[in-house]
N, C-alpha and C. Protein backbone atom coordinates (compact mmCIF):
# COMPACT_ATOMS: atom_id res chain seq x y z
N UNK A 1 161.01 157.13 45.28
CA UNK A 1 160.92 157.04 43.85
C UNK A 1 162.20 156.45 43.27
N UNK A 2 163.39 156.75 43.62
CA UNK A 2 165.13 156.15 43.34
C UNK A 2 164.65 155.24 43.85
N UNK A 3 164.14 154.31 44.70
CA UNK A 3 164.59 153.09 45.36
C UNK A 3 163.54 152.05 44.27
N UNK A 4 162.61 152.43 43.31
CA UNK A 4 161.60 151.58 42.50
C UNK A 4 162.22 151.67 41.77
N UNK A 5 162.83 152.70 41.09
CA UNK A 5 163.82 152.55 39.47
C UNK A 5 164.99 151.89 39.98
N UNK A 6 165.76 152.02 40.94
CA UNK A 6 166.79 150.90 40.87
C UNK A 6 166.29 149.97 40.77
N UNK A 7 165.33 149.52 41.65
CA UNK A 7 164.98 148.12 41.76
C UNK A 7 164.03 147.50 39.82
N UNK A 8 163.91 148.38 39.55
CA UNK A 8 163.29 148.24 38.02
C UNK A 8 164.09 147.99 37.14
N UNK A 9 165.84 148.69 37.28
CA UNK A 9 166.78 148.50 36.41
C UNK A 9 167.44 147.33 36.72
N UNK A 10 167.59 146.89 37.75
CA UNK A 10 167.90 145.59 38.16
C UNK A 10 167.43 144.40 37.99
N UNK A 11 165.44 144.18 37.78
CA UNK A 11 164.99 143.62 37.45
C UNK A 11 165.31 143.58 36.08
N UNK A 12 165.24 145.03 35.31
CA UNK A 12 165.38 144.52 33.60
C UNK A 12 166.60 144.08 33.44
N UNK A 13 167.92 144.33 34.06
CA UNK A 13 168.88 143.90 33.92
C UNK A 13 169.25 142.28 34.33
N UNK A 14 168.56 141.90 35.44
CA UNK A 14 168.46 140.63 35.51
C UNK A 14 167.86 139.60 34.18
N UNK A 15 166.38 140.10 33.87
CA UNK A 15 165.85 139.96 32.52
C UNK A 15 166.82 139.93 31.39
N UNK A 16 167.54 140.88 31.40
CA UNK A 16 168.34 141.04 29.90
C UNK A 16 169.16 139.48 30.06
N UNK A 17 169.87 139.13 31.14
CA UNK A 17 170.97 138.52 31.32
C UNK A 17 170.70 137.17 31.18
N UNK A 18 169.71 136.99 31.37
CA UNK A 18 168.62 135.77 31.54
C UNK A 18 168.13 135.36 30.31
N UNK A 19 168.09 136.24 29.37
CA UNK A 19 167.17 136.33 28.13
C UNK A 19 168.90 135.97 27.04
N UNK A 20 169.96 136.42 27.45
CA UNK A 20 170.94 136.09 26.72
C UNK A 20 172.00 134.88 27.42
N UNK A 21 171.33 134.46 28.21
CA UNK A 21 172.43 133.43 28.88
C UNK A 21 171.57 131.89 28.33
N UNK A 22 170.37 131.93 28.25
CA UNK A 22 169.43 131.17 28.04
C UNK A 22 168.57 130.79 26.69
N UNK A 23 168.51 131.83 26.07
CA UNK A 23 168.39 132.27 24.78
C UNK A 23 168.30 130.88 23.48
N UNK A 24 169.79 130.43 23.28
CA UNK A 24 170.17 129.34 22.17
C UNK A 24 169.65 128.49 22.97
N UNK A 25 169.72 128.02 24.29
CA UNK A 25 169.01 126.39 24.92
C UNK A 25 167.52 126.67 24.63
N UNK A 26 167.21 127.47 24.89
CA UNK A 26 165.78 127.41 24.54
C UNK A 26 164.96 127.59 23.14
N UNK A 27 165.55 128.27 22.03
CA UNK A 27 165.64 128.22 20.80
C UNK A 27 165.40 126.40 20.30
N UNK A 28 167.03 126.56 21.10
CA UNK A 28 166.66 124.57 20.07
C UNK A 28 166.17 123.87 20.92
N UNK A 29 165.71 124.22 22.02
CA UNK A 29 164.75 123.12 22.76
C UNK A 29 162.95 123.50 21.87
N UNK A 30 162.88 124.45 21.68
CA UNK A 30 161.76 124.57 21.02
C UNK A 30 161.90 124.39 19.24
N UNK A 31 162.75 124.71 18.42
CA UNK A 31 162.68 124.18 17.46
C UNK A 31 162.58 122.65 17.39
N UNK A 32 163.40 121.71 17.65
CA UNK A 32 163.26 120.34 18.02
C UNK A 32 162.41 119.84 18.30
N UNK A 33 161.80 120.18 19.37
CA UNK A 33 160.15 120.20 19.72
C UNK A 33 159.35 120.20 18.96
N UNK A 34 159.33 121.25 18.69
CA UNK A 34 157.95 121.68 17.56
C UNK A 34 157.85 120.81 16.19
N UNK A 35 159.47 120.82 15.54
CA UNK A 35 159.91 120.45 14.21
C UNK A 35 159.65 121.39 12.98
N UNK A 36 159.36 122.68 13.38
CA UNK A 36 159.52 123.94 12.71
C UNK A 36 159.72 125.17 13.65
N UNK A 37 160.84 126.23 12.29
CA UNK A 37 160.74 127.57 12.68
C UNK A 37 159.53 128.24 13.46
N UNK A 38 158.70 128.33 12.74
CA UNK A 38 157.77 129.26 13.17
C UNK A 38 156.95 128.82 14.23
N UNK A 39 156.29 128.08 14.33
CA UNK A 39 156.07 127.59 15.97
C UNK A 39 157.24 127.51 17.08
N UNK A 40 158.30 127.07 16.58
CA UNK A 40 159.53 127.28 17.89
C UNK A 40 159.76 128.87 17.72
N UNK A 41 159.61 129.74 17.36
CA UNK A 41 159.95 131.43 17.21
C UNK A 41 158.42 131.84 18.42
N UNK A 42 156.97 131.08 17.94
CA UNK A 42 155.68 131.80 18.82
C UNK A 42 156.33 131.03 20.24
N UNK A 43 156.70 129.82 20.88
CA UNK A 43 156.77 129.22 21.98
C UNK A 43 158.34 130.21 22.40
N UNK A 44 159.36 130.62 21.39
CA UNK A 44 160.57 131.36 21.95
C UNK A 44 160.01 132.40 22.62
N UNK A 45 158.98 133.29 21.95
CA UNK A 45 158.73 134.49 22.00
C UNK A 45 157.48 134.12 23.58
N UNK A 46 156.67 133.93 23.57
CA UNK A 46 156.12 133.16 24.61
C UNK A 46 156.72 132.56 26.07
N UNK A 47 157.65 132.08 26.31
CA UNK A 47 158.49 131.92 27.04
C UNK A 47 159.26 133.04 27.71
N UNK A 48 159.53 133.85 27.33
CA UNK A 48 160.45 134.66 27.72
C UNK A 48 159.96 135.98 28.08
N UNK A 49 157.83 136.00 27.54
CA UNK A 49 156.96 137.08 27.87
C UNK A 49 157.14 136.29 29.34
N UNK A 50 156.68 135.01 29.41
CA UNK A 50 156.02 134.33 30.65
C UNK A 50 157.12 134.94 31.91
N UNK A 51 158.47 134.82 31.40
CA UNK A 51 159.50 135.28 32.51
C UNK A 51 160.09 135.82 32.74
N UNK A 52 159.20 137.16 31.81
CA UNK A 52 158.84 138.61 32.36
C UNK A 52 158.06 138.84 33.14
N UNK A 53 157.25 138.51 32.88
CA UNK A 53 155.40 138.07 33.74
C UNK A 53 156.11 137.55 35.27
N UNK A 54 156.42 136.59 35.37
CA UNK A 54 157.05 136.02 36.26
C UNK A 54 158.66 136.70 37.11
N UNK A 55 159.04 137.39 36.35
CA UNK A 55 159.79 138.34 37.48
C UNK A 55 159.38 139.44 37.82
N UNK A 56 158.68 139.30 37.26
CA UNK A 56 157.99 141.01 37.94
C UNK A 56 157.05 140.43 39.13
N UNK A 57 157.01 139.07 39.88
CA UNK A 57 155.90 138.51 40.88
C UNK A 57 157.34 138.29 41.96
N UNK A 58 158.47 138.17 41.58
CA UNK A 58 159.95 137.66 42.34
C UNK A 58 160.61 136.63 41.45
N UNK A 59 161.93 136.62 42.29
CA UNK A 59 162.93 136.15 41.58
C UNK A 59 162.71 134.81 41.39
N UNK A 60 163.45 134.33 40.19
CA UNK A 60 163.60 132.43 40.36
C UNK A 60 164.44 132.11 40.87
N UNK A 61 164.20 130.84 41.54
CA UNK A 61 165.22 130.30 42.74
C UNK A 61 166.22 128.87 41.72
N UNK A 62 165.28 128.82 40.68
CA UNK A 62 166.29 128.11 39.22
C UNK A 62 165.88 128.22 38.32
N UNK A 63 166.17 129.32 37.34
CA UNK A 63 165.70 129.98 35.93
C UNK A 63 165.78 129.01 35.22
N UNK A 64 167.13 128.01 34.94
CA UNK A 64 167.43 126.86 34.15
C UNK A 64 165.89 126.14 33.78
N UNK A 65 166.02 125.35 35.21
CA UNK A 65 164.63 124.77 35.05
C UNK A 65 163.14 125.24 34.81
N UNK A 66 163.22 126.17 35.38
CA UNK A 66 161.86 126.78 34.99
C UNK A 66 161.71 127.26 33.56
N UNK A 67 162.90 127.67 33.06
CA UNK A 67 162.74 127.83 31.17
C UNK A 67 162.62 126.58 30.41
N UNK A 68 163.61 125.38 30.88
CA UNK A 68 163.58 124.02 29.94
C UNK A 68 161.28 123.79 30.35
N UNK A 69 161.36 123.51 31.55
CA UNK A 69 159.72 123.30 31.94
C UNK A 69 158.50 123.99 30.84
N UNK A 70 158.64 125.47 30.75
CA UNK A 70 158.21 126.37 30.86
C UNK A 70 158.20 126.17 29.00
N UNK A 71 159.28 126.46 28.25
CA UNK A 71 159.36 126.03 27.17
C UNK A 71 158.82 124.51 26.44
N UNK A 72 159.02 123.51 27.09
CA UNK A 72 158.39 121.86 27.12
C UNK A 72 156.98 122.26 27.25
N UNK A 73 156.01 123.30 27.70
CA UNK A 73 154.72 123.26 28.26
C UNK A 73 154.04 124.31 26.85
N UNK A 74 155.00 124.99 26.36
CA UNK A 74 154.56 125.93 25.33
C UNK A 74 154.67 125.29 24.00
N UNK A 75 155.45 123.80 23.89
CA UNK A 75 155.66 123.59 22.74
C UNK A 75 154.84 122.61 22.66
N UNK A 76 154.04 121.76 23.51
CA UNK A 76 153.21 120.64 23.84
C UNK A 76 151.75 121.30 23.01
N UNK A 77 151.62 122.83 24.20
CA UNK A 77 150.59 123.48 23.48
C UNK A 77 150.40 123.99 22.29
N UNK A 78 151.47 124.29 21.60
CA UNK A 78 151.33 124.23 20.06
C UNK A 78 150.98 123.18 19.28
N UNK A 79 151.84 122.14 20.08
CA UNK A 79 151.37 120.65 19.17
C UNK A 79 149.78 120.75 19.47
N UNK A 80 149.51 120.62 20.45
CA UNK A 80 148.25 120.21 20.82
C UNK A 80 147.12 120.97 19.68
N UNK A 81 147.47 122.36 19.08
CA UNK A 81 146.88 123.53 18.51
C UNK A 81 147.10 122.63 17.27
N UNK A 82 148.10 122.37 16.94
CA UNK A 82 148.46 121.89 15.21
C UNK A 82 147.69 120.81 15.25
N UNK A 83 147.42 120.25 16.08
CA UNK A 83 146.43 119.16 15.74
C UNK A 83 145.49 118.89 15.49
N UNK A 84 144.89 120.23 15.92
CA UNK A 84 143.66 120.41 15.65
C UNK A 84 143.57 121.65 14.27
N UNK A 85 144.32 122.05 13.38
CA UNK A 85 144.14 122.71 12.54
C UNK A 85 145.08 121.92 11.18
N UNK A 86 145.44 122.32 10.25
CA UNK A 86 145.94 121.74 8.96
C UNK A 86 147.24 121.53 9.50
N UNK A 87 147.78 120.37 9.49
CA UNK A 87 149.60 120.24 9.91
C UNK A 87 150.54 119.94 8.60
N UNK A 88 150.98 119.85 8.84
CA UNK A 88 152.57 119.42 7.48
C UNK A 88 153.41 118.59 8.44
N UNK A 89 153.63 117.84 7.60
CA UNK A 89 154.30 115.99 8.43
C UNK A 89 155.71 116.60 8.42
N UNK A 90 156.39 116.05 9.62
CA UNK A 90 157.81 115.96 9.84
C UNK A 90 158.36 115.42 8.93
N UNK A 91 157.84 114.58 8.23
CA UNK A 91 158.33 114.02 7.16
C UNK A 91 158.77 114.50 5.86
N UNK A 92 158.23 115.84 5.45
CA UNK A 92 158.55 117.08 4.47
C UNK A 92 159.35 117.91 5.22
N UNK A 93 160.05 118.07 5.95
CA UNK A 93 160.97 118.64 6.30
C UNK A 93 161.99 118.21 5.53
N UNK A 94 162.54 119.23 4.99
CA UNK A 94 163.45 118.55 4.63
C UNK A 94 165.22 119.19 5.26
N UNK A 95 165.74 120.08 5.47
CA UNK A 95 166.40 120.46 6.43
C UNK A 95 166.45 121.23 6.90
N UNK A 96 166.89 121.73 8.62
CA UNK A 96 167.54 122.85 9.13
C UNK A 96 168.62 123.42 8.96
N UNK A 97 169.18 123.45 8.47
CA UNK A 97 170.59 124.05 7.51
C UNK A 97 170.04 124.46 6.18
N UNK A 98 170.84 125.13 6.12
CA UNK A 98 170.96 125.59 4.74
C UNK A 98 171.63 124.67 3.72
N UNK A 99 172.44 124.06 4.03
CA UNK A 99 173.20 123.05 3.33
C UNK A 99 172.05 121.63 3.39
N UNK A 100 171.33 121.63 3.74
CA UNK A 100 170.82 120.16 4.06
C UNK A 100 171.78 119.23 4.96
N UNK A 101 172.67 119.48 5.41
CA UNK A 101 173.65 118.17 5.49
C UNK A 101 172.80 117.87 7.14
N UNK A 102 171.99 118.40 7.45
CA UNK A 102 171.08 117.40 8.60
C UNK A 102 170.19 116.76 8.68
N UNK A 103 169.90 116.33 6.76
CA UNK A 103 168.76 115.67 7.16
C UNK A 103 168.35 114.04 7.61
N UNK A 104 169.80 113.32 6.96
CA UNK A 104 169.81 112.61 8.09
C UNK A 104 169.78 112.17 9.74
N UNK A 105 170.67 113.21 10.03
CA UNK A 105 170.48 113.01 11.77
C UNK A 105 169.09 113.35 12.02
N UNK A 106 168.21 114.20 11.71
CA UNK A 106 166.98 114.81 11.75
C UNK A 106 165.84 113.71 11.57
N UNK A 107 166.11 112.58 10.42
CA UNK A 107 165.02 111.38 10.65
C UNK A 107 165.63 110.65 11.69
N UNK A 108 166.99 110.60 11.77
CA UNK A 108 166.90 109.86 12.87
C UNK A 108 166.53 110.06 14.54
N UNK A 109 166.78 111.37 14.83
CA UNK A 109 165.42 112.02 16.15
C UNK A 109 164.34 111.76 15.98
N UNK A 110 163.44 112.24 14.61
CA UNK A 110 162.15 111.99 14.64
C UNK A 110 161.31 110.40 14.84
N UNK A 111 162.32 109.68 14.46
CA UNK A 111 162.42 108.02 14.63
C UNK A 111 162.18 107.77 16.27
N UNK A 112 163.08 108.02 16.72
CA UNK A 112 163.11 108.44 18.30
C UNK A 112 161.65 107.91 19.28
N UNK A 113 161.50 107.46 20.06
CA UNK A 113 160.43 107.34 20.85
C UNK A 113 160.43 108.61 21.54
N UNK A 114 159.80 109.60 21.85
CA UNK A 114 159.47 111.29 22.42
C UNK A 114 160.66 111.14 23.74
N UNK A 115 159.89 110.48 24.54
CA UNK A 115 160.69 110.75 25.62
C UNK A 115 162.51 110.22 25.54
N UNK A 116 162.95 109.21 24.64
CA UNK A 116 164.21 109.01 24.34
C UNK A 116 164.52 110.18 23.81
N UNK A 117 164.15 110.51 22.77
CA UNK A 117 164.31 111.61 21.98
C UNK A 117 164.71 113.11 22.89
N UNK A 118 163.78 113.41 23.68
CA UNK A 118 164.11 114.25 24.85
C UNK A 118 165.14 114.54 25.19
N UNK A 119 165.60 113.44 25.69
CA UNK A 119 166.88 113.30 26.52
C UNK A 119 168.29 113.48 25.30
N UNK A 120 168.18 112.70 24.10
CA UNK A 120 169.29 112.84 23.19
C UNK A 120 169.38 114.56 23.23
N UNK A 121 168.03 115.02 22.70
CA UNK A 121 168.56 116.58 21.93
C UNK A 121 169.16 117.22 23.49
N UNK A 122 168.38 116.95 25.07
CA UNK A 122 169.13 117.94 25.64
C UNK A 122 170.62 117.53 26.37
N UNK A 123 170.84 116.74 25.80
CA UNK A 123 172.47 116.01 25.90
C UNK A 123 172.91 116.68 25.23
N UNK A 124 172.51 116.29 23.45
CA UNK A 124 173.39 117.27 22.16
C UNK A 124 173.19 119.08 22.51
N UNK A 125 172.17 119.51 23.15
CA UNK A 125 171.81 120.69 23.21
C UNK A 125 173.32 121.35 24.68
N UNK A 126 173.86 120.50 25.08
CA UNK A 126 174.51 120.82 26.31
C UNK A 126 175.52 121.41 25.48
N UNK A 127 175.91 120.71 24.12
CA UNK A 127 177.41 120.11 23.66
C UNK A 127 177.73 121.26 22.33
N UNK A 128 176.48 121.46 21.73
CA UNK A 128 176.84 122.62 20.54
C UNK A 128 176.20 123.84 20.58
N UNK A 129 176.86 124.57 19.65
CA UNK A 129 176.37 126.14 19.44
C UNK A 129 175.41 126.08 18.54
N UNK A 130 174.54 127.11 19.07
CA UNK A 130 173.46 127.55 17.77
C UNK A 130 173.86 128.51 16.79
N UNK A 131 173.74 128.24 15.64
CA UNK A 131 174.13 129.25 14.39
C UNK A 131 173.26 130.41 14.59
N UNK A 132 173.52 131.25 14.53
CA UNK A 132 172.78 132.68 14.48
C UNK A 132 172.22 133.16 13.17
């Protein structure tokens, strides 16, 4: 019975560590994505059930990748959902800040061909902090 609860606290503790080491990359890999809060919050929240789900089957042999993947596959499927129900254009966005002062850089991603685009945010995503 000690040898399943260690191994349970270890798992959640692995989980915890995982869930805060990973956390902001995956935040703005799914906000960006999506191009709103609230769909990047259902694909955040989604993601991180999945790899719960998924450590409780064994460990990952590269969490990194399997969250950037894993997150890219949850935010596709939202698009895919918004498309088929009432959407609001990227184009009424008007900023992620509070200040507005992004809404330039922000048309200029959405300008972006997808897969260029990709690659910019997870370059910029290497390089800054997420505001809390």
């Amino acid at each position: 019975m000690k040898g399943s609860e260690s191994m349970k606290n270890i798992a959640e503790s692995e989980y915890r560590q995982l869930v805060e080491e990973y956390s902001d990359m995956v935040t703005r890999l799914c906000v960006v994505h999506t191009g709103n809060f609230s769909d990047a919050e259902d694909c955040y929240q989604n993601v991180f059930f999945k790899l719960f789900k998924q450590m409780k089957k064994g460990s990952l042999p590269n969490p990194k990748a399997w969250l950037i993947r894993v997150a890219l596959n949850e935010c596709r499927s939202v698009l895919r959902y918004r498309l088929r129900k009432n959407t609001v254009d990227l184009n009424s966005i008007t900023s992620f800040s509070k200040d507005g002062s992004d809404i330039e850089i922000l048309d200029l991603i959405f300008r972006l061909p997808q897969n260029i685009g990709i690659v910019f945010i997870f370059i910029t995503l290497r390089s800054c902090q997420c505001r809390r």
